[in-house]
N, C-alpha and C. Protein backbone atom coordinates (compact mmCIF):
# COMPACT_ATOMS: atom_id res chain seq x y z
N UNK A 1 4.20 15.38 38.91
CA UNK A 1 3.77 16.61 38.24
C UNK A 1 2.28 16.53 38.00
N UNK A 2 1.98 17.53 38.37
CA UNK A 2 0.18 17.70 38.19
C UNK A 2 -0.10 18.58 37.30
N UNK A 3 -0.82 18.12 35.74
CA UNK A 3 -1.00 19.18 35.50
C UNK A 3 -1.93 20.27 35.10
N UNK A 4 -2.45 19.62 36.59
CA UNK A 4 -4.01 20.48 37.23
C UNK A 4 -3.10 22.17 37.79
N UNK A 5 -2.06 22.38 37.82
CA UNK A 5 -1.94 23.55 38.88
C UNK A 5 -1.06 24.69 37.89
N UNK A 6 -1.86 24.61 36.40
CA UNK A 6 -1.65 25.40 35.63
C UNK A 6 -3.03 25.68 35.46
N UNK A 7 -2.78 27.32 34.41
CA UNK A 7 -4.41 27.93 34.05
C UNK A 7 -5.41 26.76 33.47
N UNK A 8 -4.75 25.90 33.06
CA UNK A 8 -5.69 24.82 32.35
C UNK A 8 -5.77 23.84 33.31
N UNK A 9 -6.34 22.49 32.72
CA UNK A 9 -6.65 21.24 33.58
C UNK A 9 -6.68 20.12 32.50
N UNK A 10 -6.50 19.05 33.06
CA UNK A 10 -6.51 17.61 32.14
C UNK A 10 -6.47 16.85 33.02
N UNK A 11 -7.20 15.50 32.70
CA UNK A 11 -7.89 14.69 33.70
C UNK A 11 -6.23 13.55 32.75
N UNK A 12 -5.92 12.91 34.00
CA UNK A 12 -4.62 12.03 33.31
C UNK A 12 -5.09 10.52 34.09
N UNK A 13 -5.34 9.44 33.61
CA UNK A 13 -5.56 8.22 34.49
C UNK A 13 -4.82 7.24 34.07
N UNK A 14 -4.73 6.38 34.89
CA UNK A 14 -3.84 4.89 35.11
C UNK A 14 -4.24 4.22 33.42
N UNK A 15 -3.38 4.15 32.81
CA UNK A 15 -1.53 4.08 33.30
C UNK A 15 -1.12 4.71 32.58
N UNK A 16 -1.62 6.23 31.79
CA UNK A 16 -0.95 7.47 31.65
C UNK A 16 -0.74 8.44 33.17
N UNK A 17 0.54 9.07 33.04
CA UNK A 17 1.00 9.72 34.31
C UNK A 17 1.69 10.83 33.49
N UNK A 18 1.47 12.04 34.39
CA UNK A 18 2.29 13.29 33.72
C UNK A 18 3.46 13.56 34.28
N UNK A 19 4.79 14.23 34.15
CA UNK A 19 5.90 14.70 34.68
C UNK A 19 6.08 16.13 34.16
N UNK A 20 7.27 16.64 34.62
CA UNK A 20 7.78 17.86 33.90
C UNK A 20 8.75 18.02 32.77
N UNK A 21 9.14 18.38 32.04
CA UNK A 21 10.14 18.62 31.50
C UNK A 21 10.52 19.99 31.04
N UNK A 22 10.98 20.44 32.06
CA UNK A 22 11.46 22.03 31.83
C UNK A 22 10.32 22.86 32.21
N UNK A 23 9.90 23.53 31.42
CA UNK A 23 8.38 24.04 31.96
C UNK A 23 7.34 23.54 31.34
N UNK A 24 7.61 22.70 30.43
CA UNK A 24 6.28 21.65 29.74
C UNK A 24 5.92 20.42 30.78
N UNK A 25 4.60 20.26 30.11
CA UNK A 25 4.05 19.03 30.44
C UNK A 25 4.23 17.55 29.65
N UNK A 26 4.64 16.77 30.53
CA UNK A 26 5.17 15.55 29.61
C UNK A 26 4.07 14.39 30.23
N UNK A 27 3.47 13.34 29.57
CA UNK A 27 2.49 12.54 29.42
C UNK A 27 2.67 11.35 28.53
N UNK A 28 2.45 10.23 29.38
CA UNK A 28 3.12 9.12 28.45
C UNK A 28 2.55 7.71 29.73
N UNK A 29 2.33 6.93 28.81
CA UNK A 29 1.22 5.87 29.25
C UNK A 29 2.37 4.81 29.64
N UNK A 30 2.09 3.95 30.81
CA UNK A 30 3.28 3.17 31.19
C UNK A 30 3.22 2.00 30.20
N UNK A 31 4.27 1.60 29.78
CA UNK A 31 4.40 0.66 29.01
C UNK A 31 4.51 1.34 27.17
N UNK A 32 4.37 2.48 27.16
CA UNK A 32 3.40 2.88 26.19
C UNK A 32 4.68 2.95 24.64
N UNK A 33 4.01 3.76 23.77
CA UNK A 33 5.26 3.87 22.88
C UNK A 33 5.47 5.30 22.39
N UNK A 34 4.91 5.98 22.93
CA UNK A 34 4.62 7.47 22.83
C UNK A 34 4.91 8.81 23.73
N UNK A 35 5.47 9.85 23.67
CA UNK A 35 5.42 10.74 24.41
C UNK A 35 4.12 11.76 23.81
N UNK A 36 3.19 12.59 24.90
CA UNK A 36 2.46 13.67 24.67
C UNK A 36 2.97 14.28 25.52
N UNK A 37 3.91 15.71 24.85
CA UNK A 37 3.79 17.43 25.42
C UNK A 37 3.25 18.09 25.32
N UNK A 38 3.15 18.86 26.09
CA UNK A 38 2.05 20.08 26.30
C UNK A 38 3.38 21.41 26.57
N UNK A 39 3.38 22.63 25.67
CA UNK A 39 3.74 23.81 25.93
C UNK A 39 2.77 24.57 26.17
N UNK A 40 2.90 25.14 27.04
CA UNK A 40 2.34 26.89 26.98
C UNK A 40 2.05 28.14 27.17
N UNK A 41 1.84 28.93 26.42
CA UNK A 41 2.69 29.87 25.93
C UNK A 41 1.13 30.94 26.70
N UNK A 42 1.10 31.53 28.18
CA UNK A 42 -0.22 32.51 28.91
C UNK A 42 0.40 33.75 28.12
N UNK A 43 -0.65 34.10 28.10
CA UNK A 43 -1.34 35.47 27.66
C UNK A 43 -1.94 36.53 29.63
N UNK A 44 -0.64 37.29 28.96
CA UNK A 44 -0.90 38.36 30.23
C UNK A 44 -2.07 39.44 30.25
N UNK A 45 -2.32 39.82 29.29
CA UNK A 45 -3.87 40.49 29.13
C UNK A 45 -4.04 40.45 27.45
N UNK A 46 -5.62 40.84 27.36
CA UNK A 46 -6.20 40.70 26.68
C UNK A 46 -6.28 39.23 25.74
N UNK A 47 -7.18 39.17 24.96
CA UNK A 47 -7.45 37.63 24.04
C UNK A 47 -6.31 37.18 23.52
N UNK A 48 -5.65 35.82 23.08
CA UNK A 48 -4.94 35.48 22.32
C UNK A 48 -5.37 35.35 20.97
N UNK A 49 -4.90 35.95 20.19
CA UNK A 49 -5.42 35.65 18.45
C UNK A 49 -4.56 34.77 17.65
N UNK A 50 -5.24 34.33 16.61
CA UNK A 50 -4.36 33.40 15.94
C UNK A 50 -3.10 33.69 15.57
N UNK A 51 -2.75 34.93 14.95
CA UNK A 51 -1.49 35.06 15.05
C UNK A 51 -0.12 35.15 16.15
N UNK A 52 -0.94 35.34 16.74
CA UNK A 52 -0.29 35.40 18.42
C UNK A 52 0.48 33.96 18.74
N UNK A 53 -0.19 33.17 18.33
CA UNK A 53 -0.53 31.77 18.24
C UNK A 53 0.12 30.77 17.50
N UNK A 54 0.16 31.38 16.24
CA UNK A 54 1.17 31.07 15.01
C UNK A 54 2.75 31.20 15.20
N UNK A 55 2.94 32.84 15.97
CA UNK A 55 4.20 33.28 16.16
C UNK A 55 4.67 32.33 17.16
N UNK A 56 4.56 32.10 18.02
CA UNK A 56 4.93 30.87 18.97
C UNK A 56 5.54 29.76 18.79
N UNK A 57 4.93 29.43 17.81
CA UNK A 57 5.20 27.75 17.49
C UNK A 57 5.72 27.22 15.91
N UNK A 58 5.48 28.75 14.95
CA UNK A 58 5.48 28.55 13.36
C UNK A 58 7.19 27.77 13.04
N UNK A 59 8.00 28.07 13.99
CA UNK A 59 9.24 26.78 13.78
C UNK A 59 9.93 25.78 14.59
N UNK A 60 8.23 25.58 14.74
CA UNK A 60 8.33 24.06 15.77
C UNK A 60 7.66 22.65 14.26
N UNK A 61 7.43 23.49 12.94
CA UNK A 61 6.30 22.29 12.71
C UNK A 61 6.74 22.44 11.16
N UNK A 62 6.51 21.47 10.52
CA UNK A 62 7.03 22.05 8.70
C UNK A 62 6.19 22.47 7.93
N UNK A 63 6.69 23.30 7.10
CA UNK A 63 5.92 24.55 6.76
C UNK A 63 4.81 23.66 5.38
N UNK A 64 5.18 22.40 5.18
CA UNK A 64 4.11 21.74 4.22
C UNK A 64 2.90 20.91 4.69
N UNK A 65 3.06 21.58 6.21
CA UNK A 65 2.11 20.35 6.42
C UNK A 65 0.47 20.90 6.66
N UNK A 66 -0.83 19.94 6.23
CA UNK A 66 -2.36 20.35 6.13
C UNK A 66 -1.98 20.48 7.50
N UNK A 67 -3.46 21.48 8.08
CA UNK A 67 -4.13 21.68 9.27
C UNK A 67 -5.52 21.57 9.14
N UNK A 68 -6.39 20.81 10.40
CA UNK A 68 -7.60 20.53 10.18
C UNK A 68 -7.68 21.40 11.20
N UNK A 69 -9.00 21.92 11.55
CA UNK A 69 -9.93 22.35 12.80
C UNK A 69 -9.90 21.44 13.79
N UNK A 70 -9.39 21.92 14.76
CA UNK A 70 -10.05 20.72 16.11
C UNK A 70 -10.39 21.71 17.56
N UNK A 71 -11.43 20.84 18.07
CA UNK A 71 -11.67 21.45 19.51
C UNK A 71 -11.33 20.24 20.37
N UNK A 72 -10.82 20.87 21.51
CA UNK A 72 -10.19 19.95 22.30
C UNK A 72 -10.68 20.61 23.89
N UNK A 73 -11.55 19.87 24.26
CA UNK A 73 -12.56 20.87 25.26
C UNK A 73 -12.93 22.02 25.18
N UNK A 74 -12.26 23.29 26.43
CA UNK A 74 -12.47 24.46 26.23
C UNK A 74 -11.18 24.99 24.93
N UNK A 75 -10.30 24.17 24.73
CA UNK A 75 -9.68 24.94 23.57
C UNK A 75 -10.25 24.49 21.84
N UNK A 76 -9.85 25.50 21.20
CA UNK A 76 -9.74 25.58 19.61
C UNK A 76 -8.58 25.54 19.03
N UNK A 77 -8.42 25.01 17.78
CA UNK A 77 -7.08 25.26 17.09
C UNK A 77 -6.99 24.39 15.84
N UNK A 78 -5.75 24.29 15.94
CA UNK A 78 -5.94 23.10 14.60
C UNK A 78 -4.63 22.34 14.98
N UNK A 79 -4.90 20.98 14.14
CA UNK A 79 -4.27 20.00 14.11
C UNK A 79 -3.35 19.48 12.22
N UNK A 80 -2.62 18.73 12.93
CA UNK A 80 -1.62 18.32 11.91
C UNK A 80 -0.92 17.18 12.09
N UNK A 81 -0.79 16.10 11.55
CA UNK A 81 0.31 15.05 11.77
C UNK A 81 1.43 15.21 10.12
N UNK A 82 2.70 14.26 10.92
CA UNK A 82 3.43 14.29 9.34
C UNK A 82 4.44 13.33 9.80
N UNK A 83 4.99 12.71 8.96
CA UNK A 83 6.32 12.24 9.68
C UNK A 83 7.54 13.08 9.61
N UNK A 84 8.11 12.56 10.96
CA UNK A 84 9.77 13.60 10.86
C UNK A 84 10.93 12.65 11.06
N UNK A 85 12.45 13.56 10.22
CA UNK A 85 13.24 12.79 10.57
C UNK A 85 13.49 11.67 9.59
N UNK A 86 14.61 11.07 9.82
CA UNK A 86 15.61 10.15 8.90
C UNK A 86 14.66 9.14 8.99
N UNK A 87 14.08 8.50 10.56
CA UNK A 87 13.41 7.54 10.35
C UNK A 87 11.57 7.71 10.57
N UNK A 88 11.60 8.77 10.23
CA UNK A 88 10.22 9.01 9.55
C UNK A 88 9.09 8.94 10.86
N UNK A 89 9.37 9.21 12.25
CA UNK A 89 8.92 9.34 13.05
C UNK A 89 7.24 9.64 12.91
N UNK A 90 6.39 9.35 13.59
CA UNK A 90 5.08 9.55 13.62
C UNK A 90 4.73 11.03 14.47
N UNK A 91 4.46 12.17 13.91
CA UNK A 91 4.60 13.49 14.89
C UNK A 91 2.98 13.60 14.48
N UNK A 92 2.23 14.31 15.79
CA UNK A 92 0.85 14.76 15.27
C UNK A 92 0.98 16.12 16.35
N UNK A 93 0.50 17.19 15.97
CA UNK A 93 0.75 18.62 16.81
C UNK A 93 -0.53 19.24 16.82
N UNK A 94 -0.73 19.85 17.89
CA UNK A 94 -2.05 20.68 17.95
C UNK A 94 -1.94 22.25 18.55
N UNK A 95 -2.35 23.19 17.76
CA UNK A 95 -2.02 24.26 18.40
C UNK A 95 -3.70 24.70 18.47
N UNK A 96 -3.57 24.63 19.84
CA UNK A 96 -4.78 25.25 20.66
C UNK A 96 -4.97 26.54 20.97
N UNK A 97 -5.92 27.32 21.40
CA UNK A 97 -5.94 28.40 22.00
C UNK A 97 -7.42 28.69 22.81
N UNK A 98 -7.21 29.27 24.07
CA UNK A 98 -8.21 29.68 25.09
C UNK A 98 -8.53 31.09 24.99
N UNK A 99 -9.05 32.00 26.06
CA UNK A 99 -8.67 33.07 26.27
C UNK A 99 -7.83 33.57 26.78
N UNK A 100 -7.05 32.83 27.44
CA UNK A 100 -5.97 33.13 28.44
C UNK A 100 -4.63 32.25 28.00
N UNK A 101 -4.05 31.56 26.93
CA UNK A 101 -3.61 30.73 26.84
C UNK A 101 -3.84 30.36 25.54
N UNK A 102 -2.65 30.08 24.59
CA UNK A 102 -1.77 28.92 24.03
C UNK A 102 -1.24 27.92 23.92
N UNK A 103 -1.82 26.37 23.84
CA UNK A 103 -0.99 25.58 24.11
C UNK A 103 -0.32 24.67 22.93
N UNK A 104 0.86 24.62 22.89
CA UNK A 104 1.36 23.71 21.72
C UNK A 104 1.30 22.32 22.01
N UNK A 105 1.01 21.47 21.30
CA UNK A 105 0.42 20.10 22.07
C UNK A 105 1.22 19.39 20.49
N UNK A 106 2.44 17.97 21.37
CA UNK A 106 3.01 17.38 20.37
C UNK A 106 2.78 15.91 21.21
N UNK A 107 2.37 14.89 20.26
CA UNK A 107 2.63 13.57 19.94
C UNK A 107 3.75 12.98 19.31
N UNK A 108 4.54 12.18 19.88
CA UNK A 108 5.69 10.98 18.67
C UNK A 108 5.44 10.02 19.18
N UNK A 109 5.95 9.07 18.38
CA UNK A 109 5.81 7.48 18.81
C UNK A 109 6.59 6.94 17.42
N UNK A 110 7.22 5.61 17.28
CA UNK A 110 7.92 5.14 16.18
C UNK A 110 7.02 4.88 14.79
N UNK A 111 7.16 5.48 14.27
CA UNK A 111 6.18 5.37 12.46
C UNK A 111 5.63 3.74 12.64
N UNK A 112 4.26 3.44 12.43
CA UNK A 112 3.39 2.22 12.34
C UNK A 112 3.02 2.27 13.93
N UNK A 113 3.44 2.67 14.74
CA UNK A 113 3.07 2.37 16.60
C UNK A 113 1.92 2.95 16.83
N UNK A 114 1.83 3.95 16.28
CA UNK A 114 0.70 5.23 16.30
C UNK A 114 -0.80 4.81 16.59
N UNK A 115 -1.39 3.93 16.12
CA UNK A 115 -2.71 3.57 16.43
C UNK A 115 -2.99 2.72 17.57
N UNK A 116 -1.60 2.68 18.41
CA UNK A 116 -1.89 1.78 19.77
C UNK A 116 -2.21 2.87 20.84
N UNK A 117 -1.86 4.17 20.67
CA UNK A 117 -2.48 5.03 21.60
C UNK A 117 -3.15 6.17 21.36
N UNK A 118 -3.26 6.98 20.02
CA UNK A 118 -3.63 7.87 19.48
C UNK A 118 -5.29 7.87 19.86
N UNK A 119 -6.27 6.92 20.37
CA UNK A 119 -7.69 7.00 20.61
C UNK A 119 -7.44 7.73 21.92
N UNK A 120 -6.49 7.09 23.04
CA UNK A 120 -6.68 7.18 23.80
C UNK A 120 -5.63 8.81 24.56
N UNK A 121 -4.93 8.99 23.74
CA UNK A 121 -4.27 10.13 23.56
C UNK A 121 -5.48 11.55 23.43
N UNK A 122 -6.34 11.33 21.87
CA UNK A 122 -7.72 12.14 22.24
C UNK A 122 -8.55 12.32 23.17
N UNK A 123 -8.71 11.11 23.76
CA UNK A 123 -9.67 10.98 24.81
C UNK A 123 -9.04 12.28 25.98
N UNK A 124 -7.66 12.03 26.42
CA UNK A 124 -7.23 13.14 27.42
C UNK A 124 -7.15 14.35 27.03
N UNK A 125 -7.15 14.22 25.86
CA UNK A 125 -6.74 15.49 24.91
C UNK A 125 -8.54 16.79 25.09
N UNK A 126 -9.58 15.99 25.06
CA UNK A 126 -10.42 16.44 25.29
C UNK A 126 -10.97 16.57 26.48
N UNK A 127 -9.82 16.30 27.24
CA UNK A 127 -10.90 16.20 29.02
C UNK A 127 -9.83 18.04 29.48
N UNK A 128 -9.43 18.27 28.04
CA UNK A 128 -8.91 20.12 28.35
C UNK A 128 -9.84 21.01 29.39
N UNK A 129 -9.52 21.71 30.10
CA UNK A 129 -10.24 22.58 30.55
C UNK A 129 -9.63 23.85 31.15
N UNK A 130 -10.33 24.73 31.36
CA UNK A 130 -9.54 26.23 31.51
C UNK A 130 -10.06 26.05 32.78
N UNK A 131 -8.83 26.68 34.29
CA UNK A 131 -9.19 26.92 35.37
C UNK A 131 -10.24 28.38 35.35
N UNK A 132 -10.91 28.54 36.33
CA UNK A 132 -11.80 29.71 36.50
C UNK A 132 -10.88 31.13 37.44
């Protein structure tokens, strides 16, 4: 799975590799302890606005959790981590937005694992880019 041959782009290198899962993008470093998905949600005309944006994803994420600002190449949005679940899972989510595009962007990995890939998780996270 490439997932250069959507409106967007992300640079993925050894020994993260992407696949599919359904119509998402799935990303996960060999050996690693983490999955990164990518949903998203094109915009057939005109801009996507934040609410547009919100409606999409508002019960994918719990309703107590902070959001910071983040840019993640050509996208904007904001970010959030929290733990989920009985065993308190490590979740961090990003809801982005382009002009053309929405993307819901989720991290897990087992609660304490989190800082073995989360640098390097950003790093791809910012090599975002919108096709022309």
């Amino acid at each position: 799975m490439n997932p250069n041959q959507r409106s967007w782009s992300l640079e993925t290198v050894a020994p993260w590799a992407a696949g599919a899962e359904g119509a998402d993008v799935v990303i996960k470093r060999t050996g690693g302890v983490g999955t990164l998905q990518i949903s998203t949600f094109p915009k057939r005309a005109g801009m996507v606005t934040a609410n547009e944006a919100w409606s999409k994803v508002k019960d994918r994420i719990p309703s107590d959790y902070t959001a910071e600002p983040v840019v993640l190449g050509a996208f904007r949005g904001h970010t959030a981590e929290y733990l989920d679940g009985p065993a308190e899972a490590y979740c961090r989510v990003w809801l982005v937005e382009s002009v053309r595009d929405v993307l819901f962007i989720t991290y897990n990995c087992p609660r304490g694992s989190e800082w073995r890939e989360l640098d390097e998780v950003d790093a791809l996270l910012r090599s975002l880019r919108v096709k022309a």
